[in-house]
N, C-alpha and C. Protein backbone atom coordinates (compact mmCIF):
# COMPACT_ATOMS: atom_id res chain seq x y z
N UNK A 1 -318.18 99.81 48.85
CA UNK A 1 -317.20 100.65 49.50
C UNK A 1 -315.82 100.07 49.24
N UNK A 2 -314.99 100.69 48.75
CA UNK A 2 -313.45 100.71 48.20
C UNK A 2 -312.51 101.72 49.36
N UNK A 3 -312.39 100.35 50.43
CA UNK A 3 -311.08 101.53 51.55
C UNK A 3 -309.66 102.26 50.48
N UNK A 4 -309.34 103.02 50.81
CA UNK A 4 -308.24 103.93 49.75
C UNK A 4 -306.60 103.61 50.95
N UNK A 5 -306.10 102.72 49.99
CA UNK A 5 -304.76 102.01 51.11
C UNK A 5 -303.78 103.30 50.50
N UNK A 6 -302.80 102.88 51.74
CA UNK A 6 -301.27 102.72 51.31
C UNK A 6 -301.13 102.20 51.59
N UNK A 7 -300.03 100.82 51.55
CA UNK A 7 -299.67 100.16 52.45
C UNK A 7 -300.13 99.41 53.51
N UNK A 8 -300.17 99.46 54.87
CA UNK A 8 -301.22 99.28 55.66
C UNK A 8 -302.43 100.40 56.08
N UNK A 9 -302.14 101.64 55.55
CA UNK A 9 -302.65 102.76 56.35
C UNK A 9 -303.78 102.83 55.33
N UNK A 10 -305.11 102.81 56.18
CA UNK A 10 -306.23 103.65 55.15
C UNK A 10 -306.56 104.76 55.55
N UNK A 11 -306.52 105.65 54.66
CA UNK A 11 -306.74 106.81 54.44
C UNK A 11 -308.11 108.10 54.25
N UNK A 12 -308.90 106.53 53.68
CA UNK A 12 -310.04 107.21 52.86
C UNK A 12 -310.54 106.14 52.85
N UNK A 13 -312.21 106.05 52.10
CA UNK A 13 -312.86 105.44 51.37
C UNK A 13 -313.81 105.71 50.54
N UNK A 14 -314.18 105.17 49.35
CA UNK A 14 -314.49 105.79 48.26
C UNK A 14 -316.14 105.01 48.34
N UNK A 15 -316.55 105.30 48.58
CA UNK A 15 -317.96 104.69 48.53
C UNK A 15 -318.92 105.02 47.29
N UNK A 16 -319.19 103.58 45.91
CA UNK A 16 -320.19 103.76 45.03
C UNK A 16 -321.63 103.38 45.66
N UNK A 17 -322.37 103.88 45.21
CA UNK A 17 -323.95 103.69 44.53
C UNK A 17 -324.41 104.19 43.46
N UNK A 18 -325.15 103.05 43.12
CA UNK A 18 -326.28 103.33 42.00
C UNK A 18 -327.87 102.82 42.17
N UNK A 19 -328.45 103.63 41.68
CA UNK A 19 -330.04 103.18 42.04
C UNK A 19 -330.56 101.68 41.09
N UNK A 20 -329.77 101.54 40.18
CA UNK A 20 -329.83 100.32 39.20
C UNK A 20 -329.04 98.75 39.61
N UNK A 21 -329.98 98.31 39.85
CA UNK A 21 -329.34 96.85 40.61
C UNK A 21 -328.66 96.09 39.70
N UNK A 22 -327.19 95.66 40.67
CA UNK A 22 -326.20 94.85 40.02
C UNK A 22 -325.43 96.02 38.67
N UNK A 23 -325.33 96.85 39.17
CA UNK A 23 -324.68 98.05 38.47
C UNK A 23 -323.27 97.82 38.13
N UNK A 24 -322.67 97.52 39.60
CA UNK A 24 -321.25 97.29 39.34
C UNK A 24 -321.12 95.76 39.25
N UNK A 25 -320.28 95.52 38.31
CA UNK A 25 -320.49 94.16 37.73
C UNK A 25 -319.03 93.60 38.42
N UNK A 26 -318.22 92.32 38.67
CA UNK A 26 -316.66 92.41 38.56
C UNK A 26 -315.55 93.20 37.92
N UNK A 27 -316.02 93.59 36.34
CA UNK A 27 -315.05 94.53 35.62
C UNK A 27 -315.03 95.86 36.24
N UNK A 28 -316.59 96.53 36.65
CA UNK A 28 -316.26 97.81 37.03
C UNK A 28 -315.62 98.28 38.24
N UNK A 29 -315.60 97.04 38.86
CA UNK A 29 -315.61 96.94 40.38
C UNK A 29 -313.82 97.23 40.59
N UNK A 30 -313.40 96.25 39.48
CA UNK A 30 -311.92 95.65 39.24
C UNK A 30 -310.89 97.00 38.92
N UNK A 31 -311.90 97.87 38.24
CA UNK A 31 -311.52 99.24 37.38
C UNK A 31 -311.46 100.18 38.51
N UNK A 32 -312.49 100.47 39.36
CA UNK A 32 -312.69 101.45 40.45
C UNK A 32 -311.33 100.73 41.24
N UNK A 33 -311.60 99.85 41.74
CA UNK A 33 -310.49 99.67 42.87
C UNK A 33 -308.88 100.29 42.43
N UNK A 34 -308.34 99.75 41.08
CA UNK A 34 -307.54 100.61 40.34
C UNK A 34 -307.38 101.94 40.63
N UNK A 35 -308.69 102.54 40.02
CA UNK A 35 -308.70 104.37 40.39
C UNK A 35 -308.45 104.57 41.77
N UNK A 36 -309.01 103.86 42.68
CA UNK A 36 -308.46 104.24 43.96
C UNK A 36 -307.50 103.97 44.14
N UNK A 37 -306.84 103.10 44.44
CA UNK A 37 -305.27 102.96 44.49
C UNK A 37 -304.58 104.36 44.10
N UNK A 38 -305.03 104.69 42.66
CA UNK A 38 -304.12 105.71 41.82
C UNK A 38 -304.37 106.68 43.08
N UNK A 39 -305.55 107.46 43.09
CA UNK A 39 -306.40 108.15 43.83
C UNK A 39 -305.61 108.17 45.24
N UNK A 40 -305.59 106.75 46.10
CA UNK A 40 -304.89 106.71 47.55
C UNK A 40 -303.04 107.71 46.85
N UNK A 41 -302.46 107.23 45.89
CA UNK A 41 -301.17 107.61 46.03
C UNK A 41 -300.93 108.32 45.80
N UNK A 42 -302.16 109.43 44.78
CA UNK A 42 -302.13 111.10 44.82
C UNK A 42 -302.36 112.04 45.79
N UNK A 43 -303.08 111.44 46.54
CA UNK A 43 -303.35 112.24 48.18
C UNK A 43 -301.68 111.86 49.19
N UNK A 44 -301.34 110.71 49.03
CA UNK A 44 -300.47 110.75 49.85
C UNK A 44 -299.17 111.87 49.29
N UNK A 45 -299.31 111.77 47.79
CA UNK A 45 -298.14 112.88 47.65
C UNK A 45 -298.73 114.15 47.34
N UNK A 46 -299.59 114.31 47.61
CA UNK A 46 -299.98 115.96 47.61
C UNK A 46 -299.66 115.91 49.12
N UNK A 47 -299.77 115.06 49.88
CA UNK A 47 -299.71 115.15 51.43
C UNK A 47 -298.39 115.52 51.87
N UNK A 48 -297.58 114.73 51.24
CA UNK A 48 -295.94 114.73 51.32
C UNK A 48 -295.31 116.15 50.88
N UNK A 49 -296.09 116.73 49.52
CA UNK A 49 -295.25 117.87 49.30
C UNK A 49 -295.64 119.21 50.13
N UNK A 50 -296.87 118.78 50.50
CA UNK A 50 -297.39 120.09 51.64
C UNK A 50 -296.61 120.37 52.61
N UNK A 51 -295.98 118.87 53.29
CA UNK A 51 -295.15 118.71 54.62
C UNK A 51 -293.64 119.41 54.12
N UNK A 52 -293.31 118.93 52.80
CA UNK A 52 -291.97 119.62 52.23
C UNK A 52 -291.71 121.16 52.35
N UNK A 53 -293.04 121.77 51.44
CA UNK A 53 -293.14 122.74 51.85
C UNK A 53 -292.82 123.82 52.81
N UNK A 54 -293.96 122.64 54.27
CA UNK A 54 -293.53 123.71 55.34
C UNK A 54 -292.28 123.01 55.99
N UNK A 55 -291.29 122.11 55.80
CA UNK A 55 -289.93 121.90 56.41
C UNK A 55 -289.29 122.71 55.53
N UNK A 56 -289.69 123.59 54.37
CA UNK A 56 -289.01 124.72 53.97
C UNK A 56 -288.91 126.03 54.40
N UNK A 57 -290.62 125.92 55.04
CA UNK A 57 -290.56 127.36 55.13
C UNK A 57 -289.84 127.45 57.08
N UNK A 58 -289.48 126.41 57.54
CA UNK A 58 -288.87 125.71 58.92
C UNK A 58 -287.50 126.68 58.53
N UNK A 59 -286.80 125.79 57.89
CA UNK A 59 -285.28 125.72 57.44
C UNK A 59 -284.67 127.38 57.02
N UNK A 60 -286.10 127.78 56.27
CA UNK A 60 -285.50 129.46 55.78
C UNK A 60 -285.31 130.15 56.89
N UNK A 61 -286.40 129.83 57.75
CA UNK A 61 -286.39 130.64 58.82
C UNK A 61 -285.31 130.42 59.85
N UNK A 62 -285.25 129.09 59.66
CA UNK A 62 -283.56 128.97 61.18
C UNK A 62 -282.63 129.68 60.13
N UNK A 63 -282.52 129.99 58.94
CA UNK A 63 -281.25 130.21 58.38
C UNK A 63 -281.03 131.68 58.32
N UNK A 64 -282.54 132.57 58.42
CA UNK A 64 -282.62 133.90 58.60
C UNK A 64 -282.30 133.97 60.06
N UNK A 65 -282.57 133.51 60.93
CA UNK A 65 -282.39 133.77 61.87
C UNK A 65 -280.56 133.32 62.67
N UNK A 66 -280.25 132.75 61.84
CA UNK A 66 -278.80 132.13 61.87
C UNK A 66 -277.72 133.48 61.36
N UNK A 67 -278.63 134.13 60.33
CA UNK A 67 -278.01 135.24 59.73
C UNK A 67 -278.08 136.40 60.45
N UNK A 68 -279.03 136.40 61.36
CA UNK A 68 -279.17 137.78 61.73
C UNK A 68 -278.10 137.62 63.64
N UNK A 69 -278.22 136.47 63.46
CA UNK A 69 -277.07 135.95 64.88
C UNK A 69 -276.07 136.77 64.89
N UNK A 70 -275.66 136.21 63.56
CA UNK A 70 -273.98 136.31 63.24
C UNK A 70 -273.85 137.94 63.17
């Protein structure tokens, strides 16, 4: 099991098995943890632009509604 960081925050965890003993050796182990990392910092910014998103769809709306004030 590979916890999926940012920073301090975990997020996730990526859990291998294989039915073949001693499968993951140090190299593969060394390699996966890598992919997760990558993996943890693609979720956090798919996370981030979702939130962008809706502080957009926030902002249009005070500004329609700013317009229809006036």
């Amino acid at each position: 099991m590979i916890p999926l960081t940012v920073g301090e925050e975990i997020i996730g965890i990526w859990e291998l098995k294989s039915k073949q003993r001693d499968f993951f050796n140090k190299n593969k182990v060394h390699h996966m943890e890598n992919f997760v990392q990558i993996l943890a910092i693609s979720i956090i910014n798919q996370r981030a632009q979702a939130e962008l998103r809706e502080r957009v769809k926030e902002l249009s709306c005070l500004y329609n509604i700013a317009q229809i004030a006036e």
